[in-house]
PDB file of N, CA and C in Angstrom:
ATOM      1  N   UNK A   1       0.822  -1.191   0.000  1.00  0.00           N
ATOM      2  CA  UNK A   1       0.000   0.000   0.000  1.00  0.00           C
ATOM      3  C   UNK A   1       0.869   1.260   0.000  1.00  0.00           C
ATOM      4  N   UNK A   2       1.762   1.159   0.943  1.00  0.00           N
ATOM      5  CA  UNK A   2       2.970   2.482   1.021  1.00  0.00           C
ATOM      6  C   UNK A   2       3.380   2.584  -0.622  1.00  0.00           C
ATOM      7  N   UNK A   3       4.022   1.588  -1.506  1.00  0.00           N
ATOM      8  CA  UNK A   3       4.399   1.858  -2.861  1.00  0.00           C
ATOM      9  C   UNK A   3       2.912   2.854  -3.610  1.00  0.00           C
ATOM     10  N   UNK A   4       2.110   2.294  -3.410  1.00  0.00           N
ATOM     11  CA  UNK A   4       0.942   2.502  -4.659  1.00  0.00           C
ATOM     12  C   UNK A   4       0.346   4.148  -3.906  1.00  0.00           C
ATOM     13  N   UNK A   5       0.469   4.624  -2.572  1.00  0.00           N
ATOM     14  CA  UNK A   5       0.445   6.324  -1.919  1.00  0.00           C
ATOM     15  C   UNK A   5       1.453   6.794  -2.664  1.00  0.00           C
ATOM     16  N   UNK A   6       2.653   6.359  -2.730  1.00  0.00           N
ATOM     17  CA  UNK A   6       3.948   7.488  -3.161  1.00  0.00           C
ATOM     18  C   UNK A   6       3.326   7.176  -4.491  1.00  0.00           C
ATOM     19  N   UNK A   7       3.123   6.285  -5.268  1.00  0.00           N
ATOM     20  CA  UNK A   7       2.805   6.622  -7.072  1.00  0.00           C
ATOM     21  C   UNK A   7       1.938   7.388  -7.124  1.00  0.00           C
ATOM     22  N   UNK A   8       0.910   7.209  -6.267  1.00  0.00           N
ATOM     23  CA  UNK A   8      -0.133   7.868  -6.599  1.00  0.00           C
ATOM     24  C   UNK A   8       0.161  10.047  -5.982  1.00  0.00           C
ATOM     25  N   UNK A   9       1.022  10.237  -5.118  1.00  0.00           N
ATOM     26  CA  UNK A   9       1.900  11.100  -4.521  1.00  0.00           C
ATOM     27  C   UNK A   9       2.549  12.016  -5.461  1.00  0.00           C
ATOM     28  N   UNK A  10       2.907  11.015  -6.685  1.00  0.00           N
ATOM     29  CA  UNK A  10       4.425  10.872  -7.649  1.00  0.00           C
ATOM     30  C   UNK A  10       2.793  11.597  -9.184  1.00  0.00           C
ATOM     31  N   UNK A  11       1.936  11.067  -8.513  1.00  0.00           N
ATOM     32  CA  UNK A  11       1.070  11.678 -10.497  1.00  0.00           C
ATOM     33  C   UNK A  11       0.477  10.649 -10.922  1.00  0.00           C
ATOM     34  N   UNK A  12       0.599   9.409 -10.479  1.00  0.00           N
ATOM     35  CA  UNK A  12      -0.424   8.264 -10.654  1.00  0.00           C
ATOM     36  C   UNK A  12      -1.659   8.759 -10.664  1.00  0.00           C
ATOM     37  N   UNK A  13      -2.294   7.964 -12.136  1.00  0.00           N
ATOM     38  CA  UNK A  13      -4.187   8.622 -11.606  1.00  0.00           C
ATOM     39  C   UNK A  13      -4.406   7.279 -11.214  1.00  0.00           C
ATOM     40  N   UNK A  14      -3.671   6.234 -10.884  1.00  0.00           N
ATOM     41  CA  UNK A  14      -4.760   5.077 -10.136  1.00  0.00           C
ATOM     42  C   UNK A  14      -3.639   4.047  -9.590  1.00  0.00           C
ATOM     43  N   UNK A  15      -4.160   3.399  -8.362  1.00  0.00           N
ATOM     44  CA  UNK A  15      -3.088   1.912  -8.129  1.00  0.00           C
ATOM     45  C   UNK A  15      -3.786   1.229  -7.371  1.00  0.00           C
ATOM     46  N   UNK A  16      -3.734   0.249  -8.000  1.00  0.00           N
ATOM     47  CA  UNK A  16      -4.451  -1.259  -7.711  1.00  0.00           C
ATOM     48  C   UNK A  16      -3.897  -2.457  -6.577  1.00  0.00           C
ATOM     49  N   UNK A  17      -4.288  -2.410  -5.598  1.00  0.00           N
ATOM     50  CA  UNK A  17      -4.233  -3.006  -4.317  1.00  0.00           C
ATOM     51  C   UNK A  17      -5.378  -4.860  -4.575  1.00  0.00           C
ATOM     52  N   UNK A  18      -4.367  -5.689  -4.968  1.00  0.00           N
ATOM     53  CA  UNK A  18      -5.246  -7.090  -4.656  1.00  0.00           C
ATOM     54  C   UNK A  18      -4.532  -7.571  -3.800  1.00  0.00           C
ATOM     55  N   UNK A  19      -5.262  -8.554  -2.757  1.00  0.00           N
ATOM     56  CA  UNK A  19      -5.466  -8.771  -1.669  1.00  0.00           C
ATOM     57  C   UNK A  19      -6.175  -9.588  -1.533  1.00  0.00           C
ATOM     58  N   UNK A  20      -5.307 -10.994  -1.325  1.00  0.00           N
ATOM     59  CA  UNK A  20      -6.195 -12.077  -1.170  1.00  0.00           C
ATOM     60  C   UNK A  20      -5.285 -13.534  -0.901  1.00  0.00           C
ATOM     61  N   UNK A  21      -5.219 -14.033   0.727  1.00  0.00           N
ATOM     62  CA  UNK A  21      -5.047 -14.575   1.005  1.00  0.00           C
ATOM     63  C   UNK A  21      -4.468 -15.889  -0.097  1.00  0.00           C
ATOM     64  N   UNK A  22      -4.632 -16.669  -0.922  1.00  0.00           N
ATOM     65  CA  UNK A  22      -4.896 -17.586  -1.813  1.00  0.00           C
ATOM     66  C   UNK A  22      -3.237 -16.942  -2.599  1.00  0.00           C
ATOM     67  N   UNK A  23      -3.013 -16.229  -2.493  1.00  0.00           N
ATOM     68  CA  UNK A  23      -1.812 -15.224  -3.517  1.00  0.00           C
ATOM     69  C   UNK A  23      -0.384 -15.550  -2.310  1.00  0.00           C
ATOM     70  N   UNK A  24      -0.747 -15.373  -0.983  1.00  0.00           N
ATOM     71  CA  UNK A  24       0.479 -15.395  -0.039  1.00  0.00           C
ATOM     72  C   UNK A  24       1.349 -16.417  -0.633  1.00  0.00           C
ATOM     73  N   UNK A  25       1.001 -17.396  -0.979  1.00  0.00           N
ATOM     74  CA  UNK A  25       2.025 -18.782  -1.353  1.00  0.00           C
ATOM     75  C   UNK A  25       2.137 -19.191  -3.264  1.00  0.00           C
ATOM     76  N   UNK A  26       1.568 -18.184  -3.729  1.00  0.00           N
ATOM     77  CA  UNK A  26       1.521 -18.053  -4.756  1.00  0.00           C
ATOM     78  C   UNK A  26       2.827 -17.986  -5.825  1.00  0.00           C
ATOM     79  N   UNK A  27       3.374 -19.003  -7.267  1.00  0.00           N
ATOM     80  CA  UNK A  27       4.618 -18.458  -7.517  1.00  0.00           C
ATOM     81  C   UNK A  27       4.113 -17.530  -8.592  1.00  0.00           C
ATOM     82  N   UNK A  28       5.437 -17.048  -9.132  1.00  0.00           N
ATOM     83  CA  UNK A  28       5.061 -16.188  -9.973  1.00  0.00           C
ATOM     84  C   UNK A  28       4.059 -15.978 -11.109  1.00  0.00           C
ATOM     85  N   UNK A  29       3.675 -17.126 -11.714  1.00  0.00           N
ATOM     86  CA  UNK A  29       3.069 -17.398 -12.689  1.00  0.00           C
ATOM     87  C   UNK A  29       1.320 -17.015 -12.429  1.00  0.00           C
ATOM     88  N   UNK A  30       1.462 -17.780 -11.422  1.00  0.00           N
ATOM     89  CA  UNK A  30      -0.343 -17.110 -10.589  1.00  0.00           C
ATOM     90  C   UNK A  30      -0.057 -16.274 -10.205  1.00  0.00           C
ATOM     91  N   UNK A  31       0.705 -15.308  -9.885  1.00  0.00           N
ATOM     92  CA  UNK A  31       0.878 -13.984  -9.171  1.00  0.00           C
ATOM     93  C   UNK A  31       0.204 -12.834 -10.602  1.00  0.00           C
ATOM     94  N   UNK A  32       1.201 -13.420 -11.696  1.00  0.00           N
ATOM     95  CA  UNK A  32       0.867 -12.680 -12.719  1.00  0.00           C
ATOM     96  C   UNK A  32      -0.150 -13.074 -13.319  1.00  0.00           C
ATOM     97  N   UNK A  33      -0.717 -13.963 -13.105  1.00  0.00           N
ATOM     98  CA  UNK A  33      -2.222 -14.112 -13.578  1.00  0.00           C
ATOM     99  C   UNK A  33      -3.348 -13.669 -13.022  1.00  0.00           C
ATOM    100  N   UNK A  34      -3.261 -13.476 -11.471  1.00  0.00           N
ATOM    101  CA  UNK A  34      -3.945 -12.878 -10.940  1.00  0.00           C
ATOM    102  C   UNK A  34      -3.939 -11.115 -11.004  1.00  0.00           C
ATOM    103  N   UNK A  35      -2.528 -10.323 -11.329  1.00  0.00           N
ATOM    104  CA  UNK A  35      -2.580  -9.301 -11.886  1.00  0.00           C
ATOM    105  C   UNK A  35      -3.563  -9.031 -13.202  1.00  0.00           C
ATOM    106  N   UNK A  36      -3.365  -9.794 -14.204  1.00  0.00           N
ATOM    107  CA  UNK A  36      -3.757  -9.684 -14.832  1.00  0.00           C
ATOM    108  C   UNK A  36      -5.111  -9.994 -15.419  1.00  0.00           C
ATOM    109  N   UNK A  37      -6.001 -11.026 -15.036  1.00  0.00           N
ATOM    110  CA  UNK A  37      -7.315 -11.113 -14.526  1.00  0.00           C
ATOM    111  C   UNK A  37      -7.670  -9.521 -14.146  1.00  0.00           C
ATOM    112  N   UNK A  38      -7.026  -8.991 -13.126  1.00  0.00           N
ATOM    113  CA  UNK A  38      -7.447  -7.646 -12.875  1.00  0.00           C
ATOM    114  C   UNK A  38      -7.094  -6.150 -13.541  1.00  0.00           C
ATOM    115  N   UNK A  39      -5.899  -6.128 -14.409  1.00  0.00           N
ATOM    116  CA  UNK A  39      -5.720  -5.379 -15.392  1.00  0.00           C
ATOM    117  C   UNK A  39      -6.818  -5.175 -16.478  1.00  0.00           C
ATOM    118  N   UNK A  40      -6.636  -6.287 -17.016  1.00  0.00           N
ATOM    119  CA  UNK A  40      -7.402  -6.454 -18.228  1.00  0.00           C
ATOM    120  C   UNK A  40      -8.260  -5.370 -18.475  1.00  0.00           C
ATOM    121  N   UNK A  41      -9.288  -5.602 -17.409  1.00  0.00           N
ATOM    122  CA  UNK A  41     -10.274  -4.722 -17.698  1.00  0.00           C
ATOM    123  C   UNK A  41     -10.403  -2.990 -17.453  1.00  0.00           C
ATOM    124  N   UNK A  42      -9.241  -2.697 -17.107  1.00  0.00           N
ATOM    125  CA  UNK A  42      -8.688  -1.445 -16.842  1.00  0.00           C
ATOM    126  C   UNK A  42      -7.960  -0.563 -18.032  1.00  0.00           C
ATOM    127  N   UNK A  43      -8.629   0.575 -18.017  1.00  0.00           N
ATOM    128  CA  UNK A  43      -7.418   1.551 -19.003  1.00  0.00           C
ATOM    129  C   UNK A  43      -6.385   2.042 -18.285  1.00  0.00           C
ATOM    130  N   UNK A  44      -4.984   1.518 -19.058  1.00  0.00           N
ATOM    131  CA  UNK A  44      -3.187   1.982 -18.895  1.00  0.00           C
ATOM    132  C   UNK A  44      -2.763   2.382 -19.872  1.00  0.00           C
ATOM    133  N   UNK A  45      -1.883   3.368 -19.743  1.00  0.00           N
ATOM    134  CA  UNK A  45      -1.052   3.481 -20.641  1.00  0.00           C
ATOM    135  C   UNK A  45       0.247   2.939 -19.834  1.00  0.00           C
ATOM    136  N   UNK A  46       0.642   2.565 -19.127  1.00  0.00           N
ATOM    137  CA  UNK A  46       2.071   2.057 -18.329  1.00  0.00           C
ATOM    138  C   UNK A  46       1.744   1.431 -17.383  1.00  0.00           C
ATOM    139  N   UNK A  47       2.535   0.272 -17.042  1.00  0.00           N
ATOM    140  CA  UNK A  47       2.382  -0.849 -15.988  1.00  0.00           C
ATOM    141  C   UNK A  47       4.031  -0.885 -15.479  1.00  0.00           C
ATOM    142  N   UNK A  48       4.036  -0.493 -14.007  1.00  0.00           N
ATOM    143  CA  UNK A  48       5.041  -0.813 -13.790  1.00  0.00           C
ATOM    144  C   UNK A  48       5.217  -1.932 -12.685  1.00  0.00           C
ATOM    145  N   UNK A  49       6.483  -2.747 -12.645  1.00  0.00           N
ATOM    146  CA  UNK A  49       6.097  -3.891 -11.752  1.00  0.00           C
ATOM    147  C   UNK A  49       7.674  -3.981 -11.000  1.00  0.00           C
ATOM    148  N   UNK A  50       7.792  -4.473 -10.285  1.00  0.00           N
ATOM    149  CA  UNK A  50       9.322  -4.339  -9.242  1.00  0.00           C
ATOM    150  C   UNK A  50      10.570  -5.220 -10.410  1.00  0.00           C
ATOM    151  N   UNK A  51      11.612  -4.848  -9.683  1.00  0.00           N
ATOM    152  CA  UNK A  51      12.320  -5.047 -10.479  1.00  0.00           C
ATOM    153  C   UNK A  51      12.795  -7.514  -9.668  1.00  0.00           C
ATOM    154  N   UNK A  52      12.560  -7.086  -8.690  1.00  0.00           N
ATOM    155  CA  UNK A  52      12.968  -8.724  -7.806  1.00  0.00           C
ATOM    156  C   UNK A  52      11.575  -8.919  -7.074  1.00  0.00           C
ATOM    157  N   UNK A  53      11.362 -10.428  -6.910  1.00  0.00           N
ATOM    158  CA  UNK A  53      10.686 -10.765  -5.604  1.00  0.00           C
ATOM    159  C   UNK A  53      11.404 -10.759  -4.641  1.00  0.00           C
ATOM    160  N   UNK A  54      10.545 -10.527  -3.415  1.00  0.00           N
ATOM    161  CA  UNK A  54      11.173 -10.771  -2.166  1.00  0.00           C
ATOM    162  C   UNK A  54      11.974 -11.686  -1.744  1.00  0.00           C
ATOM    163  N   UNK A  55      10.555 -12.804  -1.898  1.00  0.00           N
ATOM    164  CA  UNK A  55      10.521 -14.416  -1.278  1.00  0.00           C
ATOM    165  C   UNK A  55      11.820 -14.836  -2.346  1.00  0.00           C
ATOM    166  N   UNK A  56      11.714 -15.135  -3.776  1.00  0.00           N
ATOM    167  CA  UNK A  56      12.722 -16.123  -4.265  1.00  0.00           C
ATOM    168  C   UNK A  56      13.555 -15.205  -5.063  1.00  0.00           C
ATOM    169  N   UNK A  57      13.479 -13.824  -5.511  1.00  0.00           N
ATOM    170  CA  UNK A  57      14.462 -13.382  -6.266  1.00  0.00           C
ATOM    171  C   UNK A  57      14.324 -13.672  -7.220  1.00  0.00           C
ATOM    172  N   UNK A  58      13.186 -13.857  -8.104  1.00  0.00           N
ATOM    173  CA  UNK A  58      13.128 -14.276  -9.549  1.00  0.00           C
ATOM    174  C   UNK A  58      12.798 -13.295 -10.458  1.00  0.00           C
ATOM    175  N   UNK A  59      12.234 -12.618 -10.251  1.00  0.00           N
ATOM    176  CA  UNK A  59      11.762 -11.076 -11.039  1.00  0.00           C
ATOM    177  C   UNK A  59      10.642 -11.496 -12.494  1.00  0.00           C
ATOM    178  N   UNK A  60      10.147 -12.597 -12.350  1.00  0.00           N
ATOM    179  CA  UNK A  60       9.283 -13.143 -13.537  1.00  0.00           C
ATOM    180  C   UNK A  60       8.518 -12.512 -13.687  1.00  0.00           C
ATOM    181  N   UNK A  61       7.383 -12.264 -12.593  1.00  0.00           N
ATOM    182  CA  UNK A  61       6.292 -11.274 -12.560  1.00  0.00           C
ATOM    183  C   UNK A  61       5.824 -10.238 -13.871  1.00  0.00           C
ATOM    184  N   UNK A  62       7.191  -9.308 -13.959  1.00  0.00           N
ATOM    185  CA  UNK A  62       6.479  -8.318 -14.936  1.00  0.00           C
ATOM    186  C   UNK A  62       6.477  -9.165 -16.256  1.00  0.00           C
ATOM    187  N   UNK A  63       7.686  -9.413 -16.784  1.00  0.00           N
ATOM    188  CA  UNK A  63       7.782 -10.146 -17.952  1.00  0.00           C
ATOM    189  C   UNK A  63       6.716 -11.277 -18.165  1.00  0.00           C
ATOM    190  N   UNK A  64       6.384 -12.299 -17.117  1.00  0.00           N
ATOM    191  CA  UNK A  64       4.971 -12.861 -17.387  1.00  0.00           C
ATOM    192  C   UNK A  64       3.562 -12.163 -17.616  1.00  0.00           C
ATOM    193  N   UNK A  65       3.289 -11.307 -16.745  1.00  0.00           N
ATOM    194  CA  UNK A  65       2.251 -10.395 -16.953  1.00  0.00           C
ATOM    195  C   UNK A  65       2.393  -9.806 -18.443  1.00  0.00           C
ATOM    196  N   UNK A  66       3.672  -8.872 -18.690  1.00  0.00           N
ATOM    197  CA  UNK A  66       2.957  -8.435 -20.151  1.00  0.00           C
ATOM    198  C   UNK A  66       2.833  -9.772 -21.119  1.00  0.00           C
ATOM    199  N   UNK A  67       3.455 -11.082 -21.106  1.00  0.00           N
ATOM    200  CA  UNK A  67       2.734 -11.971 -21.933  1.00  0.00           C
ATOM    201  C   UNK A  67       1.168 -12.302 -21.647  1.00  0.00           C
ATOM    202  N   UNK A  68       0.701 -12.255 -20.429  1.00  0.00           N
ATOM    203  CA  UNK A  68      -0.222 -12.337 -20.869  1.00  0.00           C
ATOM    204  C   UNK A  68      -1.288 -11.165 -21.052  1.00  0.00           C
ATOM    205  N   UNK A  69      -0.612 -10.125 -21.193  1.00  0.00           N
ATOM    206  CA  UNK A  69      -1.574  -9.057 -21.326  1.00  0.00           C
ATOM    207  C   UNK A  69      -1.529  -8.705 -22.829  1.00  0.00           C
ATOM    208  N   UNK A  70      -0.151  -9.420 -23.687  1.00  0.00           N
ATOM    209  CA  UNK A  70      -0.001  -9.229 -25.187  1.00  0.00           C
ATOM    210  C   UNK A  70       0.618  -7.547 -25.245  1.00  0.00           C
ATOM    211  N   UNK A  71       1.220  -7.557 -24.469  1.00  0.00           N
ATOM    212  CA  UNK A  71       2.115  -6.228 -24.392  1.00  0.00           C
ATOM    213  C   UNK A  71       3.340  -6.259 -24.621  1.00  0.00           C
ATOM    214  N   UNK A  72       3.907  -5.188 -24.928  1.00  0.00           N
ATOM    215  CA  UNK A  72       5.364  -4.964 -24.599  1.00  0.00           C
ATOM    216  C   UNK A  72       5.960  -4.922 -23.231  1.00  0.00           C
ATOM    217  N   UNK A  73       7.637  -5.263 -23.301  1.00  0.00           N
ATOM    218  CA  UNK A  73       7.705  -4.871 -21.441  1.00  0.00           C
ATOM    219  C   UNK A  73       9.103  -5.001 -21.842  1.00  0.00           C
ATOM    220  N   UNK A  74       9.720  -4.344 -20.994  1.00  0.00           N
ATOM    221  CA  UNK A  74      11.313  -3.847 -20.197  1.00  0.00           C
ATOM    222  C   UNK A  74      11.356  -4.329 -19.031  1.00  0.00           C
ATOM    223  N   UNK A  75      12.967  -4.909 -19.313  1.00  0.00           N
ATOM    224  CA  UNK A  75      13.248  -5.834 -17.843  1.00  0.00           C
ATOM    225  C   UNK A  75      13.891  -5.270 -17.189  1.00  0.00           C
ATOM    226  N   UNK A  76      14.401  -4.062 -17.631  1.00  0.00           N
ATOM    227  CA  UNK A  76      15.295  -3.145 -16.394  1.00  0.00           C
ATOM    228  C   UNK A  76      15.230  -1.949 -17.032  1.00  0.00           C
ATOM    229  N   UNK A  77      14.628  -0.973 -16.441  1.00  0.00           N
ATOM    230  CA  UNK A  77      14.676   0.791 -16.311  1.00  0.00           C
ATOM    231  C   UNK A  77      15.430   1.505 -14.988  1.00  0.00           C
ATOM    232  N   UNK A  78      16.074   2.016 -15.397  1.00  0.00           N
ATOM    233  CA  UNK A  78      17.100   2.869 -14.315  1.00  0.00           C
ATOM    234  C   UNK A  78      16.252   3.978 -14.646  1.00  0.00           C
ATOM    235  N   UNK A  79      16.141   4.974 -15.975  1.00  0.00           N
ATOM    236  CA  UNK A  79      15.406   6.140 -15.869  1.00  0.00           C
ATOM    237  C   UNK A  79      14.309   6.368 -16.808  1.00  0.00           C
ATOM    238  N   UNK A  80      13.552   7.308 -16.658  1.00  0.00           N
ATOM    239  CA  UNK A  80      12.216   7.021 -17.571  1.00  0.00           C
ATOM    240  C   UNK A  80      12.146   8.401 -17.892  1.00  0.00           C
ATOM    241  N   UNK A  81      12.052   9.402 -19.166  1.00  0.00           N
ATOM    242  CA  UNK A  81      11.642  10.612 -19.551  1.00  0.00           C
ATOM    243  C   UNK A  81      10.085  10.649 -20.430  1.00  0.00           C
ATOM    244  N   UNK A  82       9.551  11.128 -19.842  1.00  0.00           N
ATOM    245  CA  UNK A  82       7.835  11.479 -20.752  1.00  0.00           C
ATOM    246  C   UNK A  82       8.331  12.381 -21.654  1.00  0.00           C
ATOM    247  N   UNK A  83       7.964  12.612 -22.718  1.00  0.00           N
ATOM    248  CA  UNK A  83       7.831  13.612 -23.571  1.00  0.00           C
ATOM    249  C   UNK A  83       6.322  13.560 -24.573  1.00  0.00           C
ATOM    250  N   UNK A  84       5.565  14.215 -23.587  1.00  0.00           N
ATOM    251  CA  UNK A  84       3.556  14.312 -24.741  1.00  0.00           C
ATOM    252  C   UNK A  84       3.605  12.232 -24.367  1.00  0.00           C
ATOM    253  N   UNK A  85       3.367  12.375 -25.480  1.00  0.00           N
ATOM    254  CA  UNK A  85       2.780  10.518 -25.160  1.00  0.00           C
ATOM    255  C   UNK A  85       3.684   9.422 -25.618  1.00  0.00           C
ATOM    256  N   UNK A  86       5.208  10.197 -25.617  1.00  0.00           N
ATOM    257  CA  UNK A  86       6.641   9.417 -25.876  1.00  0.00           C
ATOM    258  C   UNK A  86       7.053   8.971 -24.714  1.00  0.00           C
ATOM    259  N   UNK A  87       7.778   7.554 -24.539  1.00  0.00           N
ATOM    260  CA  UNK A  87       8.830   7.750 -23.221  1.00  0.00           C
ATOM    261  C   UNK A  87      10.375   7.040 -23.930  1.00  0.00           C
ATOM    262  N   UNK A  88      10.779   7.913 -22.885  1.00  0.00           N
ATOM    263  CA  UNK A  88      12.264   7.767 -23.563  1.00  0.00           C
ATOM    264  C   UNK A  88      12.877   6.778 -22.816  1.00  0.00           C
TER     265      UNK A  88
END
């Protein structure tokens, strides 16, 4: 919840809090399916997702999610520039 106040702090118009017991033991693959079940139906223009897990250190998460969202995705950003509806 503390991450998704500072985005939203930072110019976020929205951040999505799921929460649900069934996810605690969850690996990555259902983690990102369960993101995405809940994306879907949402308008983004940018998804951002951590760079490691906690628990195992695998960092699958984002890269699974944009497969199944049929997106593009970056596995490591150090810096991000907007320019109108460009990012650099």
């Amino acid at each position: 919840m503390e991450s998704i106040r500072t985005a939203l702090a930072m110019g976020a118009d929205k951040g999505v809090h799921i929460c649900d017991p069934v996810l605690d033991s969850a690996d990555a693959f259902v983690t990102a399916s369960a993101l995405a079940a809940s994306i879907k139906g949402l308008s983004y223009d940018i998804i951002f997702c951590g760079q490691r897990a906690i628990d195992d250190d695998s960092g699958q998460v984002g890269a699974m999610l944009a497969e199944l969202l049929g997106i593009p995705q970056l596995t490591l950003v150090t810096k991000l520039d907007f320019a109108g509806s460009s990012v650099k």
